[in-house]
C-alpha atoms as a PDB file:
ATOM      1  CA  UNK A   1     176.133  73.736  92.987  1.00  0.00           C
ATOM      2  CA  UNK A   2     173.835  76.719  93.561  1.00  0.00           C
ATOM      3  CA  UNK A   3     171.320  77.062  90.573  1.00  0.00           C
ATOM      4  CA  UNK A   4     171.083  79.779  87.734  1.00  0.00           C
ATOM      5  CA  UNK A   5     168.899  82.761  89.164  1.00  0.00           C
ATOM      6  CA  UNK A   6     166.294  84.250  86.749  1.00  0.00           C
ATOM      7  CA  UNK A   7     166.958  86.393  83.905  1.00  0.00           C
ATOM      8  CA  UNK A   8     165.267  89.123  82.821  1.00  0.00           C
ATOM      9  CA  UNK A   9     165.390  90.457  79.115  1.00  0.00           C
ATOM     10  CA  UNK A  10     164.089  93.900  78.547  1.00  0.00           C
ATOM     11  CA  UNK A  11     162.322  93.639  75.174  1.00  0.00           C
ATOM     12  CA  UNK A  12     159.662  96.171  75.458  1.00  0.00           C
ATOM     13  CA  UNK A  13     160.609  99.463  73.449  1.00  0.00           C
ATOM     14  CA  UNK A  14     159.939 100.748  70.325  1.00  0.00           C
ATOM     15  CA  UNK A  15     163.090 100.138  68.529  1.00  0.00           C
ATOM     16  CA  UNK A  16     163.024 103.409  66.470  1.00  0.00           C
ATOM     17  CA  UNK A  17     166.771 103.124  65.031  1.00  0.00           C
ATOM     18  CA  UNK A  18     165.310  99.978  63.592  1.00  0.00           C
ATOM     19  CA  UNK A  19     162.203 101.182  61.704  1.00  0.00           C
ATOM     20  CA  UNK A  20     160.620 100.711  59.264  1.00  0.00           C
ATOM     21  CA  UNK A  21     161.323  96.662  60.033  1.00  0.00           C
ATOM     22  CA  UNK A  22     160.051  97.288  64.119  1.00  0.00           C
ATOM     23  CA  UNK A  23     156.396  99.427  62.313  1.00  0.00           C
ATOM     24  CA  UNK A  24     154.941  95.715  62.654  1.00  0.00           C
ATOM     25  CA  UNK A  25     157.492  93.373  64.055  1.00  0.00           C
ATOM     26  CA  UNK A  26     158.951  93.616  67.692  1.00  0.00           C
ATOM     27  CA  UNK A  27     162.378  93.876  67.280  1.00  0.00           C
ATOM     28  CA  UNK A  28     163.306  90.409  69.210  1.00  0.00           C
ATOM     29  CA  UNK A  29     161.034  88.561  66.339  1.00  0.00           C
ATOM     30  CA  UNK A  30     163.375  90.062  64.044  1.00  0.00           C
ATOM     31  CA  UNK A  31     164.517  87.508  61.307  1.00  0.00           C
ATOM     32  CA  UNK A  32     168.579  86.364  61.882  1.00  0.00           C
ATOM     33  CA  UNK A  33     170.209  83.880  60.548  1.00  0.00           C
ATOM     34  CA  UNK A  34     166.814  82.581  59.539  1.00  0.00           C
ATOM     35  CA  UNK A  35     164.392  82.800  62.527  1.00  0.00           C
ATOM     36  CA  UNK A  36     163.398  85.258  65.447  1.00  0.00           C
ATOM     37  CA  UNK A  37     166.313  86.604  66.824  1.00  0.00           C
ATOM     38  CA  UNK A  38     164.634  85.688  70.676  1.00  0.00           C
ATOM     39  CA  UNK A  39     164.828  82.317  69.863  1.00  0.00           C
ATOM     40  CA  UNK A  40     168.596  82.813  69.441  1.00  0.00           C
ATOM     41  CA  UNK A  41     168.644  84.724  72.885  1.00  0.00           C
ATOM     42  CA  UNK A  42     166.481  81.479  74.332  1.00  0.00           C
ATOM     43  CA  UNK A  43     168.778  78.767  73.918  1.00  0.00           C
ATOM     44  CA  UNK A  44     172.414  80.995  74.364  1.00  0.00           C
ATOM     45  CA  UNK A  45     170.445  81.256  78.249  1.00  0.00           C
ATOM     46  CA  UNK A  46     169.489  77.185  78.334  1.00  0.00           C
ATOM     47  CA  UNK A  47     173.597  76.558  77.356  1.00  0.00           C
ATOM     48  CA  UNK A  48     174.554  78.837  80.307  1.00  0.00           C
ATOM     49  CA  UNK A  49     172.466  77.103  82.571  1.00  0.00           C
ATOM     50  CA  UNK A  50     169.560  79.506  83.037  1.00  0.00           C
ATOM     51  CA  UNK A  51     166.739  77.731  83.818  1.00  0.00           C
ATOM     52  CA  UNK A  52     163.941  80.301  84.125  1.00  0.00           C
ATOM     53  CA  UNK A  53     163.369  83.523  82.121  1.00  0.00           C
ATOM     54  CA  UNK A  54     161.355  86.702  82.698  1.00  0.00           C
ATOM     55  CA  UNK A  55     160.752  88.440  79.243  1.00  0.00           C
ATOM     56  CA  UNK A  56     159.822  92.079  80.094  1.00  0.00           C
ATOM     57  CA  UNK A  57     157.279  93.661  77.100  1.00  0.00           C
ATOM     58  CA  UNK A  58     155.743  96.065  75.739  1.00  0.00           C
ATOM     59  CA  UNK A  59     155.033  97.197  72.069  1.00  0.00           C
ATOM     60  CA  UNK A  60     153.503  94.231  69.983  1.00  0.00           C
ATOM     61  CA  UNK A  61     154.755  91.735  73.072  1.00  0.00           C
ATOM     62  CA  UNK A  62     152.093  89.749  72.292  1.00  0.00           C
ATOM     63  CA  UNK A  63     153.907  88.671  69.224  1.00  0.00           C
ATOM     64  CA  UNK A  64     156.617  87.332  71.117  1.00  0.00           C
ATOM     65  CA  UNK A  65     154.719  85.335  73.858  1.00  0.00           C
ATOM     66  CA  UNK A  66     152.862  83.830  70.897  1.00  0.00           C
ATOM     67  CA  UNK A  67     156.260  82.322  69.173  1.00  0.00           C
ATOM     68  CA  UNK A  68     158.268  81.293  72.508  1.00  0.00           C
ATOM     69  CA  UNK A  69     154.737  80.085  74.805  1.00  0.00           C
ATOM     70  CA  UNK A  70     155.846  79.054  78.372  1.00  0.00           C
ATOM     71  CA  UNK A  71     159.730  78.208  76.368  1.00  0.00           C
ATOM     72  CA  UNK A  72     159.125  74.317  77.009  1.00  0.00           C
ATOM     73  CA  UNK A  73     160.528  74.130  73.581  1.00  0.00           C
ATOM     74  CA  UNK A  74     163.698  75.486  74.617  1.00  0.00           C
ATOM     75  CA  UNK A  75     164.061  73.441  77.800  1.00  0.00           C
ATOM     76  CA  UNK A  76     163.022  76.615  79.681  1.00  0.00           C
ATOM     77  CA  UNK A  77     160.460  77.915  82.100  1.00  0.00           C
ATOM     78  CA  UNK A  78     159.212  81.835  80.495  1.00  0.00           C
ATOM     79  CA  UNK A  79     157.006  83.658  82.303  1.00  0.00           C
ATOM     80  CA  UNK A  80     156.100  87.191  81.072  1.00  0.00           C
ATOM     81  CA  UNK A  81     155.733  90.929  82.176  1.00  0.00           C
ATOM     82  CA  UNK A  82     153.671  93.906  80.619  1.00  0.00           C
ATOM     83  CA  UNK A  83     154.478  97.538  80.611  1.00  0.00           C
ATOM     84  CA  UNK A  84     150.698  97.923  80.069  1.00  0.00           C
ATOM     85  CA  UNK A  85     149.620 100.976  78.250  1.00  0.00           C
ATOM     86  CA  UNK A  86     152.096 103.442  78.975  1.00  0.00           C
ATOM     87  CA  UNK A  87     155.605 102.136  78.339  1.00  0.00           C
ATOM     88  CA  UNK A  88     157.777 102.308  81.151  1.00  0.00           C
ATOM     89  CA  UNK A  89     160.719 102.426  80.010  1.00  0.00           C
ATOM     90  CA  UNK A  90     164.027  99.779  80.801  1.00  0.00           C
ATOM     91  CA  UNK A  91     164.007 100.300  84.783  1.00  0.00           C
ATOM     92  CA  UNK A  92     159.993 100.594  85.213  1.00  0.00           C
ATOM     93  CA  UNK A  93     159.899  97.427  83.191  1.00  0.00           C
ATOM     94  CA  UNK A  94     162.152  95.340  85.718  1.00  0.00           C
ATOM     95  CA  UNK A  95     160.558  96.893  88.511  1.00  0.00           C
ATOM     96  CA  UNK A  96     156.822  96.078  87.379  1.00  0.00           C
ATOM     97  CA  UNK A  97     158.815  92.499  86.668  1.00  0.00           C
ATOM     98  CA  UNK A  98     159.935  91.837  90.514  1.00  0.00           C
ATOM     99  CA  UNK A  99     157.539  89.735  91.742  1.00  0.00           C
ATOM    100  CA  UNK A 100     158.581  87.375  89.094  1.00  0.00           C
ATOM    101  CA  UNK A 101     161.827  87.858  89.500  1.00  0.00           C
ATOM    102  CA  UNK A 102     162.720  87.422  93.261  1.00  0.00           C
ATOM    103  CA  UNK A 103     165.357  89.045  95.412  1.00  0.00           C
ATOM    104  CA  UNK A 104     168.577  88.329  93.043  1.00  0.00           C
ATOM    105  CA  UNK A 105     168.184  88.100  89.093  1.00  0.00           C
ATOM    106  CA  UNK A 106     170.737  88.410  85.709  1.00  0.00           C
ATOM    107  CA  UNK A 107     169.134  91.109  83.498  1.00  0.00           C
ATOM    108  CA  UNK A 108     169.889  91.544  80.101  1.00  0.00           C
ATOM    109  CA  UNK A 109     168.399  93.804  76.839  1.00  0.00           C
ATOM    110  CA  UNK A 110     166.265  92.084  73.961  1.00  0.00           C
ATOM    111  CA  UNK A 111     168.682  93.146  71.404  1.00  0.00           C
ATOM    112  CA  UNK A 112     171.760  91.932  72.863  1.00  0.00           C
ATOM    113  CA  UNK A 113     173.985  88.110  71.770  1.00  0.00           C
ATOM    114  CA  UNK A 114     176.412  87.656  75.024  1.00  0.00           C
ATOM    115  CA  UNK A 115     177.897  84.596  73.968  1.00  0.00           C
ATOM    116  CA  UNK A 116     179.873  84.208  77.577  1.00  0.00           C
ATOM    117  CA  UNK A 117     179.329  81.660  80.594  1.00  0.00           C
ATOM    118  CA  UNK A 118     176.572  83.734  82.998  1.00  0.00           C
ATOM    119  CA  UNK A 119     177.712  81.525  85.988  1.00  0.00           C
ATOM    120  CA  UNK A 120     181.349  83.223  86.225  1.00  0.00           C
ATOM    121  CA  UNK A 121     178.798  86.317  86.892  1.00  0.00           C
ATOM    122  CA  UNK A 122     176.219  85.067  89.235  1.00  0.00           C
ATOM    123  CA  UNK A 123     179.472  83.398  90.851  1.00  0.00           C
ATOM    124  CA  UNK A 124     180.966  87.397  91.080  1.00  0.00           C
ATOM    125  CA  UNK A 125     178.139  88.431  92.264  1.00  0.00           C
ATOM    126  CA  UNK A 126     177.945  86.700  94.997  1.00  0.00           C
ATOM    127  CA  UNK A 127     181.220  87.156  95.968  1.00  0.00           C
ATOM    128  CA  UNK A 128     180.949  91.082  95.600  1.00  0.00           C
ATOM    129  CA  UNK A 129     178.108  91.115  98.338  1.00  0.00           C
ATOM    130  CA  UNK A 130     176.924  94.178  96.805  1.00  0.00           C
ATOM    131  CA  UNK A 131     173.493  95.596  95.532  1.00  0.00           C
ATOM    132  CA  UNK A 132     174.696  94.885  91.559  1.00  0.00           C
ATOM    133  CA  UNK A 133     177.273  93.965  89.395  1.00  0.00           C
ATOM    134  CA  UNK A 134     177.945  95.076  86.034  1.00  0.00           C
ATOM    135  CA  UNK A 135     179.396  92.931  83.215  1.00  0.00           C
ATOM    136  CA  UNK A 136     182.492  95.214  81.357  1.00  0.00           C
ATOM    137  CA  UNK A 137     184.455  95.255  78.199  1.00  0.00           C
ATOM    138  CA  UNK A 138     187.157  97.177  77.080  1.00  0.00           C
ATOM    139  CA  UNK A 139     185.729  98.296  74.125  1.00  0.00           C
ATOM    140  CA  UNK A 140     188.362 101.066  73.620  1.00  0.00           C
ATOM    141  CA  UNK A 141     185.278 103.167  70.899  1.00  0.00           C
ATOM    142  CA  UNK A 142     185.143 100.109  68.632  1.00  0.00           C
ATOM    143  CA  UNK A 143     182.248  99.111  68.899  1.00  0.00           C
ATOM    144  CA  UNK A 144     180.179 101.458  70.907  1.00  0.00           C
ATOM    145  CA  UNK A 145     180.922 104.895  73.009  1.00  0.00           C
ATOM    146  CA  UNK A 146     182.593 103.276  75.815  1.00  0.00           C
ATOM    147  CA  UNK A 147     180.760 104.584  78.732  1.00  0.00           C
ATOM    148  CA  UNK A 148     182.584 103.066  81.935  1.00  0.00           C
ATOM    149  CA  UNK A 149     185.990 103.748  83.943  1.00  0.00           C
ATOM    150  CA  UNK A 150     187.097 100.415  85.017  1.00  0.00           C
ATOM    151  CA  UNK A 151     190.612  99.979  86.721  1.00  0.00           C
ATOM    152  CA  UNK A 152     191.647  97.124  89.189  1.00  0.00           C
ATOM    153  CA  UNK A 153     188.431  95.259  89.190  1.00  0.00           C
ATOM    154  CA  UNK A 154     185.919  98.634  90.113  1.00  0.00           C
ATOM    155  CA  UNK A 155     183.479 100.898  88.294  1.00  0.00           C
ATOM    156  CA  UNK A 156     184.903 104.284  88.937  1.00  0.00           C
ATOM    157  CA  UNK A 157     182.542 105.874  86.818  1.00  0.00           C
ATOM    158  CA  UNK A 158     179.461 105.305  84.434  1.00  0.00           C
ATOM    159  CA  UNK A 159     178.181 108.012  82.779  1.00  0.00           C
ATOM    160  CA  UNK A 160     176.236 108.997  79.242  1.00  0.00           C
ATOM    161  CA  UNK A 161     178.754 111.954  78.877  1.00  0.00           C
ATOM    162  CA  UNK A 162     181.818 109.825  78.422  1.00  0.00           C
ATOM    163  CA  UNK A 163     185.530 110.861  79.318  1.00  0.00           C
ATOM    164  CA  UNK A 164     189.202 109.980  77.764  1.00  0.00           C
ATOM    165  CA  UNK A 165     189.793 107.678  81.201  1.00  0.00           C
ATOM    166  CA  UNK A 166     186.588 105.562  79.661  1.00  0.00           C
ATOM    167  CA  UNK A 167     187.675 102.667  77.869  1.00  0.00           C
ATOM    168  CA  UNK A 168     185.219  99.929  78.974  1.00  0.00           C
ATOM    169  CA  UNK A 169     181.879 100.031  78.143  1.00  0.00           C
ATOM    170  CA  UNK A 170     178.458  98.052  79.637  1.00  0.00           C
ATOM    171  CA  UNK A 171     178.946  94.866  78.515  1.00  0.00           C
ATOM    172  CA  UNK A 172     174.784  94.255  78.420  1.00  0.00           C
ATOM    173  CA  UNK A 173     174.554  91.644  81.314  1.00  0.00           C
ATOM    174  CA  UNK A 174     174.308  92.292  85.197  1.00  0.00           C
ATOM    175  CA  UNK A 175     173.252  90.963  88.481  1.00  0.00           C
ATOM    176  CA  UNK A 176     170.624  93.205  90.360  1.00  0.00           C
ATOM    177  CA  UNK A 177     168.938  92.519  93.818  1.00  0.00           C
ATOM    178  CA  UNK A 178     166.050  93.520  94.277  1.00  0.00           C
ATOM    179  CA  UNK A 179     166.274  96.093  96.887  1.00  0.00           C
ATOM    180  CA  UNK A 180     168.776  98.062  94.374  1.00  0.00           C
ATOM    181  CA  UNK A 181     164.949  99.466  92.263  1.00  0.00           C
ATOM    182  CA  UNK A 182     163.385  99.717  96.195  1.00  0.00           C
ATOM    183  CA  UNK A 183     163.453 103.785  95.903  1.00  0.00           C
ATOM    184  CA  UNK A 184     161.225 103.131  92.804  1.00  0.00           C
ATOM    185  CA  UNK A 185     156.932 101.993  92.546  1.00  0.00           C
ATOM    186  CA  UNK A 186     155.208  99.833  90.126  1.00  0.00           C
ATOM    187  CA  UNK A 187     154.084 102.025  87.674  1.00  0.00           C
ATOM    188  CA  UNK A 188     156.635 104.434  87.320  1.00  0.00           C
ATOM    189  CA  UNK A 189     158.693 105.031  83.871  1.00  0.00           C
ATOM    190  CA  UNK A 190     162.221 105.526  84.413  1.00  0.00           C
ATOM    191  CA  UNK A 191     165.827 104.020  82.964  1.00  0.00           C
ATOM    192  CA  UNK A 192     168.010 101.325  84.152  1.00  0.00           C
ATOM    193  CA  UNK A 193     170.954 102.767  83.576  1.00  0.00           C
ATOM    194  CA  UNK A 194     169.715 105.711  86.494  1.00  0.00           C
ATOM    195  CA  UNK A 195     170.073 103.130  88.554  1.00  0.00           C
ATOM    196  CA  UNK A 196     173.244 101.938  87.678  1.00  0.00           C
ATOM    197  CA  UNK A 197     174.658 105.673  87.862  1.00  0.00           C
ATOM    198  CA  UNK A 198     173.367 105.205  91.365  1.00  0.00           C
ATOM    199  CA  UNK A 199     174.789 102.525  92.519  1.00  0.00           C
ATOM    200  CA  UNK A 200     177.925 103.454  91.201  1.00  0.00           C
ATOM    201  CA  UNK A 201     177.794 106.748  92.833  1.00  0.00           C
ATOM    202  CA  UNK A 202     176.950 104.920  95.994  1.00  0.00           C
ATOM    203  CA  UNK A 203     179.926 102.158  95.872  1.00  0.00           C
ATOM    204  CA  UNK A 204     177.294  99.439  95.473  1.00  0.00           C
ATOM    205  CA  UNK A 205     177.498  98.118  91.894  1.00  0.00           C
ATOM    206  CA  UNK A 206     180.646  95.694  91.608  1.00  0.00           C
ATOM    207  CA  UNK A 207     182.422  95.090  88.219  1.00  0.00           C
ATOM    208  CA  UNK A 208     183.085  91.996  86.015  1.00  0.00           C
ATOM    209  CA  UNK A 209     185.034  91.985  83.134  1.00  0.00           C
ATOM    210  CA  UNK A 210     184.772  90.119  80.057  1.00  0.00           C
ATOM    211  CA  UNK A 211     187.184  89.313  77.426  1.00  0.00           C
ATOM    212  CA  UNK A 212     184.506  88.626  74.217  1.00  0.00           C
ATOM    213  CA  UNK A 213     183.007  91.077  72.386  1.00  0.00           C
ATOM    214  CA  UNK A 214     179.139  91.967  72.071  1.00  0.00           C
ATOM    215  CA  UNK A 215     176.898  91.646  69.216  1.00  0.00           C
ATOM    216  CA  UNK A 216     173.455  93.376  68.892  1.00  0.00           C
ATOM    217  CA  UNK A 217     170.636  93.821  66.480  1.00  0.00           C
ATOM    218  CA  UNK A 218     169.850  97.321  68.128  1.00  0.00           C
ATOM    219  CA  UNK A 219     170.933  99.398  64.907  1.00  0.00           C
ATOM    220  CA  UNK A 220     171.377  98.101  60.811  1.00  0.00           C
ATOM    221  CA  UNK A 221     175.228  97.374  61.270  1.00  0.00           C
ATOM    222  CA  UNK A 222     175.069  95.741  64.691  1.00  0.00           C
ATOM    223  CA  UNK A 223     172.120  93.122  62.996  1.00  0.00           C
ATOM    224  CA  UNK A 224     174.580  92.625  59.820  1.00  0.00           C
ATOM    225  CA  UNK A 225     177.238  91.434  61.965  1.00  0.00           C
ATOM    226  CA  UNK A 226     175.118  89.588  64.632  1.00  0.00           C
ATOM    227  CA  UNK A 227     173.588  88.160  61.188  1.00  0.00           C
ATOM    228  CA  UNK A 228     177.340  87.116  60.193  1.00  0.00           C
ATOM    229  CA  UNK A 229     178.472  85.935  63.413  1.00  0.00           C
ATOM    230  CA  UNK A 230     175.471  83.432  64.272  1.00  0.00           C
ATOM    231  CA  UNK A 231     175.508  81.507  60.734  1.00  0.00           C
ATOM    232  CA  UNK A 232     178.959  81.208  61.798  1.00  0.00           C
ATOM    233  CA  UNK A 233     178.076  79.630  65.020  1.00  0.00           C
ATOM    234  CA  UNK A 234     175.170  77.942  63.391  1.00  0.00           C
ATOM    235  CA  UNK A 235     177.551  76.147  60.549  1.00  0.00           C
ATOM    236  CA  UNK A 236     180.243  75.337  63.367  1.00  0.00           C
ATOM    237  CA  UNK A 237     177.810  72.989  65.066  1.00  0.00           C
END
């Protein structure tokens, strides 16, 4: 069986919708269901057979390679990259994070729970033969602006301006080569989700669709329920 590839978590912002708890604590050290949500995020990747992790930071990231170390703990191998002093934003981030990374990588968001299997995915992926593949959900506005036309296993459109035909919305995980940030240079600040307007535009970014909901810590009510929904997991074990 073909191993896991990398994933890379984008964890380097400054989590505004969060403050005043994100003033002095990175938002993936956030406290749920009684320790840092990353550690959470850590072993949900060891159960789906990821084997090596790329944690992408920024403001106080220091505080997070201090509590996970090189992720022996979680049966892991964490390596870790740094916007440096200016932040550069979610798509500069994964680009400075490449050389880490290799030529085919999952890439997630440091606020994000995607309690799935991520080898359906790379599996998709790889079937695809395309420069990306997005994970979907139809969402249908419950729990997020859906953001994504999906119909008969295609993105027809992504967009930040969403439309009646868009019921699915970015589920939070994809598969990326390399080649698909080429355009791009270390060092420049731009967003991820450019790129995946791009590749959509283009025909290159394939779609997966998933059939469990997401939970996040990204805003007050997303944390309440991820809160609620991990003791839940925690007391089922």
């Amino acid at each position: 069986m073909r191993s896991m590839p990398p994933i890379a978590v984008l964890a380097g912002g400054l989590a505004t919708r969060m403050q005043p708890a994100t003033l002095t604590t990175p938002k993936s050290m956030l406290e749920i269901a009684g320790e840092p949500f990353i550690a959470h995020q850590l072993r949900l990747f060891r159960r789906a057979g990821v084997e090596r992790v790329v944690l992408c930071l920024g403001y106080l990231g220091e505080r997070v390679e201090a509590f996970v170390s090189d992720g022996g703990h979680y049966g892991l191998q964490v390596s870790y990259s740094y916007d440096g002093d200016v932040l550069l934003g979610t798509g500069g981030a994964l680009r400075r994070a490449l050389p880490l990374l290799g030529d085919e990588f999952l890439v997630t968001y440091g606020d994000s729970y995607l309690d799935i299997p991520f080898r359906p995915v790379a599996d998709a992926y790889c079937a695809a033969r395309t420069s990306g593949l997005m994970t979907v959900f139809n969402n249908a506005g419950r729990w997020d602006t859906s953001n994504i036309e999906f119909a008969d296993g295609r993105i027809i459109d992504y967009s930040k301006k969403p439309t009646p035909r868009m019921t699915y919305i970015d589920f939070g995980l994809a598969m990326l080569s390399a080649s698909a940030l080429a355009t791009f240079t270390d060092g420049e600040a731009f967003d991820l989700a450019d790129v995946y307007r791009r590749l959509v535009r283009e025909g290159r970014m394939a779609g997966f669709e998933v059939d469990r909901r997401f939970y996040e810590i990204g805003s007050p009510a997303g944390r309440a329920e991820t809160e609620i929904y991990l003791r839940q997991q925690t007391a089922g074990r």
